[in-house]
N, C-alpha and C. Protein backbone atom coordinates (compact mmCIF):
# COMPACT_ATOMS: atom_id res chain seq x y z
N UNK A 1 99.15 106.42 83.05
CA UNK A 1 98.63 106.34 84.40
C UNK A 1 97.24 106.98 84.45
N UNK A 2 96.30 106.53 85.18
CA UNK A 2 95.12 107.25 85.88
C UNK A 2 95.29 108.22 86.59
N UNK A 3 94.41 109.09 86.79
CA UNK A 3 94.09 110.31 87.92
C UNK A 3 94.79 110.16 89.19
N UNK A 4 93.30 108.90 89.54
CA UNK A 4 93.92 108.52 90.64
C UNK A 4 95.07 108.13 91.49
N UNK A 5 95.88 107.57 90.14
CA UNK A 5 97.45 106.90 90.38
C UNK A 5 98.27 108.13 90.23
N UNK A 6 97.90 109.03 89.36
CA UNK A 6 98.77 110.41 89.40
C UNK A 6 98.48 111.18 90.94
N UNK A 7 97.21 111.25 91.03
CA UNK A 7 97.41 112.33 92.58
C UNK A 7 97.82 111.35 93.30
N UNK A 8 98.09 110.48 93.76
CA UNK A 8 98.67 109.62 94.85
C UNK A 8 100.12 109.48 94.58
N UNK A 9 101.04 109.18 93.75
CA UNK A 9 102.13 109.75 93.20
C UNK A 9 102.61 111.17 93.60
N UNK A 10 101.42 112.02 92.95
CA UNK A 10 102.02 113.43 93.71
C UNK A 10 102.19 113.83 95.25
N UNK A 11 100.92 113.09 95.66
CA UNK A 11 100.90 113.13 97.35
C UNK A 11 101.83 112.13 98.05
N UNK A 12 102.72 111.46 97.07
CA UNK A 12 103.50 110.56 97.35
C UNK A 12 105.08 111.58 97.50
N UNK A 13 105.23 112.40 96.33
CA UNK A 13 106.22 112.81 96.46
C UNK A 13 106.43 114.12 97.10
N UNK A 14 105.45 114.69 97.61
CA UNK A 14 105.44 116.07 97.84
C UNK A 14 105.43 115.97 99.60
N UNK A 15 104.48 114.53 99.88
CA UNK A 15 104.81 114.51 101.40
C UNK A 15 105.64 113.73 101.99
N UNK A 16 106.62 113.09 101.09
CA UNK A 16 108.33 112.72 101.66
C UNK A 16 109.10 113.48 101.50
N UNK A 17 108.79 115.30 100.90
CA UNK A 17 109.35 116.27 101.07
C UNK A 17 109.36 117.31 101.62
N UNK A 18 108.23 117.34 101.92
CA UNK A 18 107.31 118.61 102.99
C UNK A 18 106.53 118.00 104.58
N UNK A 19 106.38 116.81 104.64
CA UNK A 19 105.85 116.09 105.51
C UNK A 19 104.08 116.20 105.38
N UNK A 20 103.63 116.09 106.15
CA UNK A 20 102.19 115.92 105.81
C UNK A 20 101.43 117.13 105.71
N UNK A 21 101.53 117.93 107.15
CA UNK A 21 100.96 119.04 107.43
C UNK A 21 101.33 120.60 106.68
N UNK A 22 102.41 120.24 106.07
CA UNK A 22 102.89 121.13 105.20
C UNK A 22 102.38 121.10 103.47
N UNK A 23 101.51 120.36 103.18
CA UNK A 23 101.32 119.94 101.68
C UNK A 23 99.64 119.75 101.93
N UNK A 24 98.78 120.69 101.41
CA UNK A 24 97.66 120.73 100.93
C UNK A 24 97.15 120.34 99.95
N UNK A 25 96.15 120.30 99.97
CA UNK A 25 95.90 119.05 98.87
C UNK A 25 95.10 120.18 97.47
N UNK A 26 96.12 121.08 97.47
CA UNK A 26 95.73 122.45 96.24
C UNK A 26 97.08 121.99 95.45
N UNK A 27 98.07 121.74 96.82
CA UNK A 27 99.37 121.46 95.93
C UNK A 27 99.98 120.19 95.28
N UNK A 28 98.81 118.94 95.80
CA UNK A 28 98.45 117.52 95.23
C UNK A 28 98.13 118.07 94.37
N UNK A 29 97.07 118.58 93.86
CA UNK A 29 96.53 118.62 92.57
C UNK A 29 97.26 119.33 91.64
N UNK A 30 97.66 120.56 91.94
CA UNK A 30 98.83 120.76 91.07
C UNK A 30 99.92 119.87 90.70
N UNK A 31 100.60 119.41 91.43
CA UNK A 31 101.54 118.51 91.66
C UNK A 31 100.96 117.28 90.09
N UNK A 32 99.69 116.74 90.25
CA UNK A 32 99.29 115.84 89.65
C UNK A 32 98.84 116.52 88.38
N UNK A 33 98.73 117.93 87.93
CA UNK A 33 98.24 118.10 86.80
C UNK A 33 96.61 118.03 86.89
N UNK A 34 96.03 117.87 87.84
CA UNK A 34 94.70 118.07 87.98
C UNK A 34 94.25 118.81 88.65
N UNK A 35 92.79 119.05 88.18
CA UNK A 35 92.11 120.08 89.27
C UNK A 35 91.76 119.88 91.14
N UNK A 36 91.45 120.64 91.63
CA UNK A 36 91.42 120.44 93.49
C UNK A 36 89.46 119.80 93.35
N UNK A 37 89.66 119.44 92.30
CA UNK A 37 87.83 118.98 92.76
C UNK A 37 88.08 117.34 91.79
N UNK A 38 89.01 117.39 91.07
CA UNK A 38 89.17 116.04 90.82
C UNK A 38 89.74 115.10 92.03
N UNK A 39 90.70 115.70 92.99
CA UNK A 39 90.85 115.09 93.82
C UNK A 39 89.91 114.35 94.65
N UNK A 40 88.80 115.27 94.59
CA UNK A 40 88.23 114.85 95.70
C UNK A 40 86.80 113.72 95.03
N UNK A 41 87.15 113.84 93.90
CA UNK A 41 86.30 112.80 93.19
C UNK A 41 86.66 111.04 93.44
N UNK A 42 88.05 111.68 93.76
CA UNK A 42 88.60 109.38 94.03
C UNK A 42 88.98 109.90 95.44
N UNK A 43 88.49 110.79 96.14
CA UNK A 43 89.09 110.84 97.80
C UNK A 43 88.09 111.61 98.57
N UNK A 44 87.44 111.39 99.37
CA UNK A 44 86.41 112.15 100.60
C UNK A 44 87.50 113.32 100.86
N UNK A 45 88.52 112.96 100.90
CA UNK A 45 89.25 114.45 101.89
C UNK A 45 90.56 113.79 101.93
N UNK A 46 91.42 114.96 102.30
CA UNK A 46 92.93 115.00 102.80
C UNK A 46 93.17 113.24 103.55
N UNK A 47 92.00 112.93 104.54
CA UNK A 47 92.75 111.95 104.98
C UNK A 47 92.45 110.20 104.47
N UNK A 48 91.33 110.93 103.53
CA UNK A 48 91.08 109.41 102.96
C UNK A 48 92.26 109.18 101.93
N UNK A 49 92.57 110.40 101.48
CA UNK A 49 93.41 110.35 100.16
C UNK A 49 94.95 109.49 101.05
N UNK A 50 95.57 110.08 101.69
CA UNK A 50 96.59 109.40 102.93
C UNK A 50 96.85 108.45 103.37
N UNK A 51 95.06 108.19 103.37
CA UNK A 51 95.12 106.62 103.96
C UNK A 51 94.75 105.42 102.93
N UNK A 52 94.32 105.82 101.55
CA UNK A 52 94.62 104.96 100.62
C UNK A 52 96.43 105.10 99.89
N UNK A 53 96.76 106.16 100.29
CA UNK A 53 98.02 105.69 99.87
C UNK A 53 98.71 105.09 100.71
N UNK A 54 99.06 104.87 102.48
CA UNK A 54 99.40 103.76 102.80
C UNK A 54 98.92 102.64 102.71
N UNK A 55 98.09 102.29 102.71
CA UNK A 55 97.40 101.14 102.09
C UNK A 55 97.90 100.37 100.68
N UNK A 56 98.08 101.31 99.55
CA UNK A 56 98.45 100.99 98.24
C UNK A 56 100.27 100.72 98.72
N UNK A 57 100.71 102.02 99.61
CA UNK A 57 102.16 101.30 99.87
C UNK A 57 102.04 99.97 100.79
N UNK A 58 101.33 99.14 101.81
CA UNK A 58 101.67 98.63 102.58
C UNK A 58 101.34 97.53 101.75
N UNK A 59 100.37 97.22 100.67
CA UNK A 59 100.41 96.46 99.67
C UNK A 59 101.18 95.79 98.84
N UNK A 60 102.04 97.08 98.46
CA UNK A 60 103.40 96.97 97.73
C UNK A 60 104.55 96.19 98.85
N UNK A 61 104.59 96.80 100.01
CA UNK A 61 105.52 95.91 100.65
C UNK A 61 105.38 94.77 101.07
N UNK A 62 103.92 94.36 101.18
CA UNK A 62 103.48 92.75 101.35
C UNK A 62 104.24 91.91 100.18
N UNK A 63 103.64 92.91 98.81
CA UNK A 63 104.30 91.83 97.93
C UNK A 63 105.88 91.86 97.73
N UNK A 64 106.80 92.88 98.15
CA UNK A 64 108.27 93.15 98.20
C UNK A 64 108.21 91.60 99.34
N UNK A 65 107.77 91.80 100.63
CA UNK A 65 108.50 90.77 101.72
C UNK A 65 107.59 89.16 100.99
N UNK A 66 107.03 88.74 99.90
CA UNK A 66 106.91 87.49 100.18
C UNK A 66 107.83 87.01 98.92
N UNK A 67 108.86 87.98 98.00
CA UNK A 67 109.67 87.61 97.45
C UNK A 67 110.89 86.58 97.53
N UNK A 68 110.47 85.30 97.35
CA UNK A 68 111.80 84.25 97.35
C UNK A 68 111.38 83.77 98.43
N UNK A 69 110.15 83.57 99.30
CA UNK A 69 109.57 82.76 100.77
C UNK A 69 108.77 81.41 99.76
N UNK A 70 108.78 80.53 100.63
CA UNK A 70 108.41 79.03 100.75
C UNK A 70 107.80 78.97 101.73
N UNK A 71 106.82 78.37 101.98
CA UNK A 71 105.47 78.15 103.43
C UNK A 71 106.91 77.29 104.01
N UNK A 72 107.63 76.03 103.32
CA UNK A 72 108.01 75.12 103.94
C UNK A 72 109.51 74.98 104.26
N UNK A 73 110.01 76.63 104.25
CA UNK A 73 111.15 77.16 104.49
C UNK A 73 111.35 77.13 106.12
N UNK A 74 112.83 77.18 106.51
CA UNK A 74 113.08 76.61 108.30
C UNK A 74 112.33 78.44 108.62
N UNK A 75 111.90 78.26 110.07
CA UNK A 75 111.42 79.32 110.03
C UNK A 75 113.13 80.57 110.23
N UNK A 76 113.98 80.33 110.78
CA UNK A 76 115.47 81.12 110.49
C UNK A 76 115.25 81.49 109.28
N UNK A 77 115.06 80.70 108.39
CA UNK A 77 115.43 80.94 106.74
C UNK A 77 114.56 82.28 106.51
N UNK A 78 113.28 81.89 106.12
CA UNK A 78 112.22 82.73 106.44
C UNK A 78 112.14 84.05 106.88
N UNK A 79 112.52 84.14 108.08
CA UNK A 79 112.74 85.23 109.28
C UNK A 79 114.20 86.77 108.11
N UNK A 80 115.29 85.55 108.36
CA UNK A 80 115.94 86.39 107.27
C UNK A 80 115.69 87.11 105.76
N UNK A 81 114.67 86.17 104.81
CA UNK A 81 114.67 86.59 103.95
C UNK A 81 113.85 87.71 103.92
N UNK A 82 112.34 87.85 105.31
CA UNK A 82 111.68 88.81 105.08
C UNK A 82 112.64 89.93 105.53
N UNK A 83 113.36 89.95 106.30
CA UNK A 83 114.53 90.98 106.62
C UNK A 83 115.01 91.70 105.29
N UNK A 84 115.81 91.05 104.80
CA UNK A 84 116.64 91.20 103.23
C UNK A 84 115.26 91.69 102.27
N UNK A 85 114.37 91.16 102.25
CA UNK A 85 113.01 91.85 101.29
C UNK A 85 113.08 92.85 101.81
N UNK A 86 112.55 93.59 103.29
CA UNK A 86 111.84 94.42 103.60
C UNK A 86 113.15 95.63 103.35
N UNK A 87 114.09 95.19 103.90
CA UNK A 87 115.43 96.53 103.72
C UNK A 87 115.32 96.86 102.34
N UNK A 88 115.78 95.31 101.39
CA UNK A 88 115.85 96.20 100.22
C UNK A 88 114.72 96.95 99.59
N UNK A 89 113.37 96.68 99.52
CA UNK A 89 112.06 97.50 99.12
C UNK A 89 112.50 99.12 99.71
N UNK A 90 112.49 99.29 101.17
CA UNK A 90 112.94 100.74 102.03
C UNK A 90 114.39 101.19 100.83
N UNK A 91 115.57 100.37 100.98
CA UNK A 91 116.08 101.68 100.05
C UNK A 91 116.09 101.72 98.70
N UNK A 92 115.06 100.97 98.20
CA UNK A 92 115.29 101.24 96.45
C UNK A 92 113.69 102.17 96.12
N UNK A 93 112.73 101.93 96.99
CA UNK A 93 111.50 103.03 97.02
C UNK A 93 111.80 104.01 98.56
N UNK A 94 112.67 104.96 98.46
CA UNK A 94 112.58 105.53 99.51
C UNK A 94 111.80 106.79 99.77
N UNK A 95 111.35 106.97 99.05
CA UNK A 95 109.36 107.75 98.78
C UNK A 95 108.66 107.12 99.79
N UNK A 96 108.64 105.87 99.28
CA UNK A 96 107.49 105.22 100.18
C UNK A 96 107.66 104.37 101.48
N UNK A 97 109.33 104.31 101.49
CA UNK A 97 109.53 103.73 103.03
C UNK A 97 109.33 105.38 103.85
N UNK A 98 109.63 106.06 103.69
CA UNK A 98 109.48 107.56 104.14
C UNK A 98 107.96 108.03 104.70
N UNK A 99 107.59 107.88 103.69
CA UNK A 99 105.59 108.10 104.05
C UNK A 99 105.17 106.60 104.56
N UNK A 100 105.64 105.59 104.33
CA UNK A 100 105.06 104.80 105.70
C UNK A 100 105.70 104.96 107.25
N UNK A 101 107.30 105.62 107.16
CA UNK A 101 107.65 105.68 108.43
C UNK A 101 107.21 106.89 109.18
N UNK A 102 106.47 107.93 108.73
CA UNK A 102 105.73 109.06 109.20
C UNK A 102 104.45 108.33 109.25
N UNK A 103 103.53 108.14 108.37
CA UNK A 103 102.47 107.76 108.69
C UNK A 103 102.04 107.11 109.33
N UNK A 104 102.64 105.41 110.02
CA UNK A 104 101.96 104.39 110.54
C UNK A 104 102.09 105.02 112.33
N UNK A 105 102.15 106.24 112.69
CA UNK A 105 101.83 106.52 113.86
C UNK A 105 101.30 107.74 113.92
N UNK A 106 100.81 108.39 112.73
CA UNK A 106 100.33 109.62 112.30
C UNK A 106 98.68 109.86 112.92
N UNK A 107 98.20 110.94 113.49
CA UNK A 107 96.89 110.93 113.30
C UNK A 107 96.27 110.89 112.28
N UNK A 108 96.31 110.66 111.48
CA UNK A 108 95.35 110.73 110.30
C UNK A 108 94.94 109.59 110.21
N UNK A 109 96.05 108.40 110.67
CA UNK A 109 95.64 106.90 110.41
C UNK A 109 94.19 106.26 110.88
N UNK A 110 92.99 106.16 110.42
CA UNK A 110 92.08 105.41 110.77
C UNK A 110 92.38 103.62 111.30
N UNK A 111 91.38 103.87 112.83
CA UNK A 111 91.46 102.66 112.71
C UNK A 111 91.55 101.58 111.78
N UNK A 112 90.67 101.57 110.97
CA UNK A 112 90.16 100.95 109.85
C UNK A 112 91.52 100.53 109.06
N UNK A 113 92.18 101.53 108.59
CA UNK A 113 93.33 101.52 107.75
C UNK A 113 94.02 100.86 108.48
N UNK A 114 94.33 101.20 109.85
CA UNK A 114 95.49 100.26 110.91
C UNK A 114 95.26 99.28 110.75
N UNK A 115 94.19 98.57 111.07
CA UNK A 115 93.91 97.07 110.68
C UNK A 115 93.68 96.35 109.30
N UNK A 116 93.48 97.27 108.52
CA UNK A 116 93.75 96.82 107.23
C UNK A 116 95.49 96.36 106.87
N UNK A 117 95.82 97.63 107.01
CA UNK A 117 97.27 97.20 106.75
C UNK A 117 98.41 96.38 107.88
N UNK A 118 97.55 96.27 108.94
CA UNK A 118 98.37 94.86 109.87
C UNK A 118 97.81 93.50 109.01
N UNK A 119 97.16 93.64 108.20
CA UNK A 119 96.63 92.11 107.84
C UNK A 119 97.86 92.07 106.55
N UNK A 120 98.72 92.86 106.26
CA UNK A 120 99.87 92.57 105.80
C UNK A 120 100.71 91.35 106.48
N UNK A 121 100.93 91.55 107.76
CA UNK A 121 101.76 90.71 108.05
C UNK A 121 101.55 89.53 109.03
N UNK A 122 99.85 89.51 108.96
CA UNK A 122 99.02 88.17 109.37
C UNK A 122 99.85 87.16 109.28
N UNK A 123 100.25 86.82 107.47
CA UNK A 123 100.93 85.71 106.97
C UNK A 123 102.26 85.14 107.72
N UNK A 124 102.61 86.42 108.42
CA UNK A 124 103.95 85.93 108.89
C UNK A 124 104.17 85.71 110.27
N UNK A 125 103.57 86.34 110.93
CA UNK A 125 102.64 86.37 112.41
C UNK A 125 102.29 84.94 112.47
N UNK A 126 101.51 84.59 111.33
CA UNK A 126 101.22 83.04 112.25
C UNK A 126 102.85 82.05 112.35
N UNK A 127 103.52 82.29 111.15
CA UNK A 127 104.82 81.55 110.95
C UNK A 127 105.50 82.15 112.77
N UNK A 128 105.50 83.19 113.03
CA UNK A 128 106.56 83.45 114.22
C UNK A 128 105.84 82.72 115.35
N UNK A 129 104.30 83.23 115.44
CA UNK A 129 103.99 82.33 116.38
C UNK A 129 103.85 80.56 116.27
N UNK A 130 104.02 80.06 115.60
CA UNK A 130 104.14 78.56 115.27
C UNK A 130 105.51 78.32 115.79
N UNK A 131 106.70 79.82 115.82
CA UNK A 131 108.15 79.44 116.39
C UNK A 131 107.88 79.43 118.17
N UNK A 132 107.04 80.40 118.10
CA UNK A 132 106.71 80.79 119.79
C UNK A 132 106.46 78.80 120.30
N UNK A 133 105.58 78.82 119.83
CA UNK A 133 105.14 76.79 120.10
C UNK A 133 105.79 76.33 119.88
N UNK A 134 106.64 76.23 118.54
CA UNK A 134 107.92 75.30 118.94
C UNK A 134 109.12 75.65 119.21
N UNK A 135 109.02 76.23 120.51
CA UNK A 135 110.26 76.81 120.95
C UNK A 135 111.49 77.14 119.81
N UNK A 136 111.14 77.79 119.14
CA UNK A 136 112.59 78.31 118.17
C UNK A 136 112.84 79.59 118.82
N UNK A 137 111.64 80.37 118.76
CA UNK A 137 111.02 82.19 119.03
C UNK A 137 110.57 82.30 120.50
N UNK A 138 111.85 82.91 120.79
CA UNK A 138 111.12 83.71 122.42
C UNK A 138 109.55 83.95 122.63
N UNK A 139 109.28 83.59 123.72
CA UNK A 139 107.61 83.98 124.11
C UNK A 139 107.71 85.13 124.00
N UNK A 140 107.14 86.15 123.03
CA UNK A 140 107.01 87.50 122.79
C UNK A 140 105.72 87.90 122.24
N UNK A 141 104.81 88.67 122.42
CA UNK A 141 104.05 89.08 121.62
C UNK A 141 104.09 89.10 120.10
N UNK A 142 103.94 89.08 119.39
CA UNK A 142 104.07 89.19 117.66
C UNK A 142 104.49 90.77 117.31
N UNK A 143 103.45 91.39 118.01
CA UNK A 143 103.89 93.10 117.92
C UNK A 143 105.46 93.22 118.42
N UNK A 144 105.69 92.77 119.07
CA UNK A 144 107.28 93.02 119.75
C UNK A 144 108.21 92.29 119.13
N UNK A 145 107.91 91.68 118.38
CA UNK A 145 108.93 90.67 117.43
C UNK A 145 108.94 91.47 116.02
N UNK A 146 107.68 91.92 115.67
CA UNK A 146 107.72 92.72 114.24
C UNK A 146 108.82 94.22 114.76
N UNK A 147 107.99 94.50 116.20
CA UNK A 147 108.66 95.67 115.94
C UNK A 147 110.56 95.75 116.13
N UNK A 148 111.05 94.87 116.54
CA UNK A 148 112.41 94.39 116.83
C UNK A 148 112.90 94.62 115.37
N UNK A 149 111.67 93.38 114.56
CA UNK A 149 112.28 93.22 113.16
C UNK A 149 112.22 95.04 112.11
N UNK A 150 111.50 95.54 112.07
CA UNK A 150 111.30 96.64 111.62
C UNK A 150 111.82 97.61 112.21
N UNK A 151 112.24 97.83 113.48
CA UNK A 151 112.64 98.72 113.89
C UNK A 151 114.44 98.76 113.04
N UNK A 152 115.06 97.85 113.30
CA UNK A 152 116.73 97.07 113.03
C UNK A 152 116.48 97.51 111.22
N UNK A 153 115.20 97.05 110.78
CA UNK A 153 115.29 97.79 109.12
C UNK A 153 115.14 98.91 109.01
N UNK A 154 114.04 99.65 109.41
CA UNK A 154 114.31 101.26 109.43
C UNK A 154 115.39 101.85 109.92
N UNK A 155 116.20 101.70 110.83
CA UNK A 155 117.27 102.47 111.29
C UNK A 155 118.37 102.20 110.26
N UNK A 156 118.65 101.24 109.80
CA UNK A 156 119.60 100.84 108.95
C UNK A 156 119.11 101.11 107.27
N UNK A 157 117.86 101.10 106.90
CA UNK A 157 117.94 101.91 105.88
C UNK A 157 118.20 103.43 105.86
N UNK A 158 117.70 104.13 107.10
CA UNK A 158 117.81 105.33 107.08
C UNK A 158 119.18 105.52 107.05
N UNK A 159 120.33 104.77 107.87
CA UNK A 159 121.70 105.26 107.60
C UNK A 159 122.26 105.23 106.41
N UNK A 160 121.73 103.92 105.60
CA UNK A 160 122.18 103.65 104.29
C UNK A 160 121.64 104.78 103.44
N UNK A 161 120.25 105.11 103.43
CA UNK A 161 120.01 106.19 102.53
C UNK A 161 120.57 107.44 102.89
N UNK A 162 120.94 107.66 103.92
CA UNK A 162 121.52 109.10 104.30
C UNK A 162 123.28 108.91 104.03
N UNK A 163 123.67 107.75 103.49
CA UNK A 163 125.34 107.97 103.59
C UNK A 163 125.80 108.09 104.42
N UNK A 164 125.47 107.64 105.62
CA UNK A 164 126.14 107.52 106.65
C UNK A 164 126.98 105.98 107.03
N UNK A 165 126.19 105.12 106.19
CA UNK A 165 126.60 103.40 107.06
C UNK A 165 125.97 102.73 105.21
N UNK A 166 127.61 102.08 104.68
CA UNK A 166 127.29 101.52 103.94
C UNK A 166 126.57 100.21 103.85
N UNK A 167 125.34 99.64 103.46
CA UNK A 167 124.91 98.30 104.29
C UNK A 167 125.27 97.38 102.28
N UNK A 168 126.23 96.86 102.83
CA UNK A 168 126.39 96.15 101.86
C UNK A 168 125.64 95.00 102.10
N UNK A 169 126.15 94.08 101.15
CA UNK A 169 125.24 92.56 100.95
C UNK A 169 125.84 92.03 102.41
N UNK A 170 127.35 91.66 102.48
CA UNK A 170 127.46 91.41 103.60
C UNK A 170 127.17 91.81 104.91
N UNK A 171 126.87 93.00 105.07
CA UNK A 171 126.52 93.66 106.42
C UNK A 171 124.81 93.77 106.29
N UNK A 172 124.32 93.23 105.34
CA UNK A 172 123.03 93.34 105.23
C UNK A 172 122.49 91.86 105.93
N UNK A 173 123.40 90.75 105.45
CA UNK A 173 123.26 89.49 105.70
C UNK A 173 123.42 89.15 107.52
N UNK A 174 124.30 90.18 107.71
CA UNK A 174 124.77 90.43 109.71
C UNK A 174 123.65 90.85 110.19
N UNK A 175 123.18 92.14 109.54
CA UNK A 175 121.95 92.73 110.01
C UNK A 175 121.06 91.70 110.53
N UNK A 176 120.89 91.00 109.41
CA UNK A 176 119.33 90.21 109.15
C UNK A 176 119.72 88.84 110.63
N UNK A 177 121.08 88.74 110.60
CA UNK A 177 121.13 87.42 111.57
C UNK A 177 121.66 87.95 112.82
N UNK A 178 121.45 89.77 112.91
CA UNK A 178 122.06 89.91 114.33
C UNK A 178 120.51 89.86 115.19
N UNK A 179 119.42 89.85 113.77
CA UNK A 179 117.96 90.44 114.22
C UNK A 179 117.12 88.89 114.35
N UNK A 180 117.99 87.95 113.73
CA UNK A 180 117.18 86.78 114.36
C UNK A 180 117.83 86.60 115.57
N UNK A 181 118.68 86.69 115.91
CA UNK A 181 119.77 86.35 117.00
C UNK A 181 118.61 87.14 118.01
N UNK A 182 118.39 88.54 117.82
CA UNK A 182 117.42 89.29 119.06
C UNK A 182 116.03 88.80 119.78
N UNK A 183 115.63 87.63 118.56
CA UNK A 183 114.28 86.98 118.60
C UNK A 183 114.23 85.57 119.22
N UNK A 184 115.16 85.13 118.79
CA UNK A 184 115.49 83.11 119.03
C UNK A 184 115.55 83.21 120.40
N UNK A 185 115.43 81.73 120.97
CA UNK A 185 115.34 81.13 121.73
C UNK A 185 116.38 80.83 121.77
């Protein structure tokens, strides 16, 4: 690995354990085996460093949700599979579903970064709204349809990773069609 990929790793694991404000970036660099001035050689500061690592995660989950999609899939089909992608990515990297579910309402987030990483789910945004027009998808905003969809995956990975609510394949498959069921027309 690189530097760079090591301190982001460390700032990966140290702030899904301490949260943000608790982890200085003396203890990134330790953490990474490097010095506190190498950090700042691939990062302006604490929050550039933050905000290239959601970025590098929201990347990673673009490419987790377009796993097993077809442009010319029914949009139901579709709708579910990004469901089933996005859960399973959250509990098999739960590092990084963790620091995106703190971060994407965090101050630190730059505009800049916000809109960078909504152009994640541009691709799929236009598919829901193409349902909005052809009446499949409730007239909803896109934001209120993602957040329906994401909200129903975060809560349910968090139970699954905490041992509380086993989400098997089958109850994963309910999930995903109790959450188109919330959206359809």
């Amino acid at each position: 690995m690189d530097k760079r990929t090591d301190i982001l790793q460390a700032a990966l694991k140290l702030i899904s354990e301490q949260g943000f404000h608790a982890t200085p970036v003396s203890q990134i660099a330790e953490q990474a085996k490097v010095g506190a001035g190498t950090v700042y050689r691939y990062f302006k500061n604490k929050e550039d460093l933050l905000n290239q690592l959601y970025l590098e995660i929201k990347g990673q989950i673009h490419e987790a949700m377009d796993e097993g999609l077809s442009p010319d899939m029914p949009l139901e089909t579709l709708f579910k599979r990004l469901w089933m992608n996005v859960f399973e990515f959250d509990v098999t990297h739960p590092q990084e579903f963790s620091f995106a579910e703190q971060y994407c309402d965090s101050p630190f987030l730059t505009d800049m970064t916000r809109t960078a990483g909504a152009r994640v789910l541009q691709d799929h945004a236009a598919a829901f709204e193409r349902g909005v027009r052809e009446g499949v998808v409730q007239d909803l905003p896109a934001e209120m349809v993602f957040s329906i969809f994401a909200g129903s995956i975060a809560s349910l990975a968090k139970k699954h990773l905490a041992g509380v609510l086993e989400m098997t394949e089958e109850r994963r498959q309910q999930a995903a069609h109790a959450t188109w069921c919330a959206v359809r027309r």
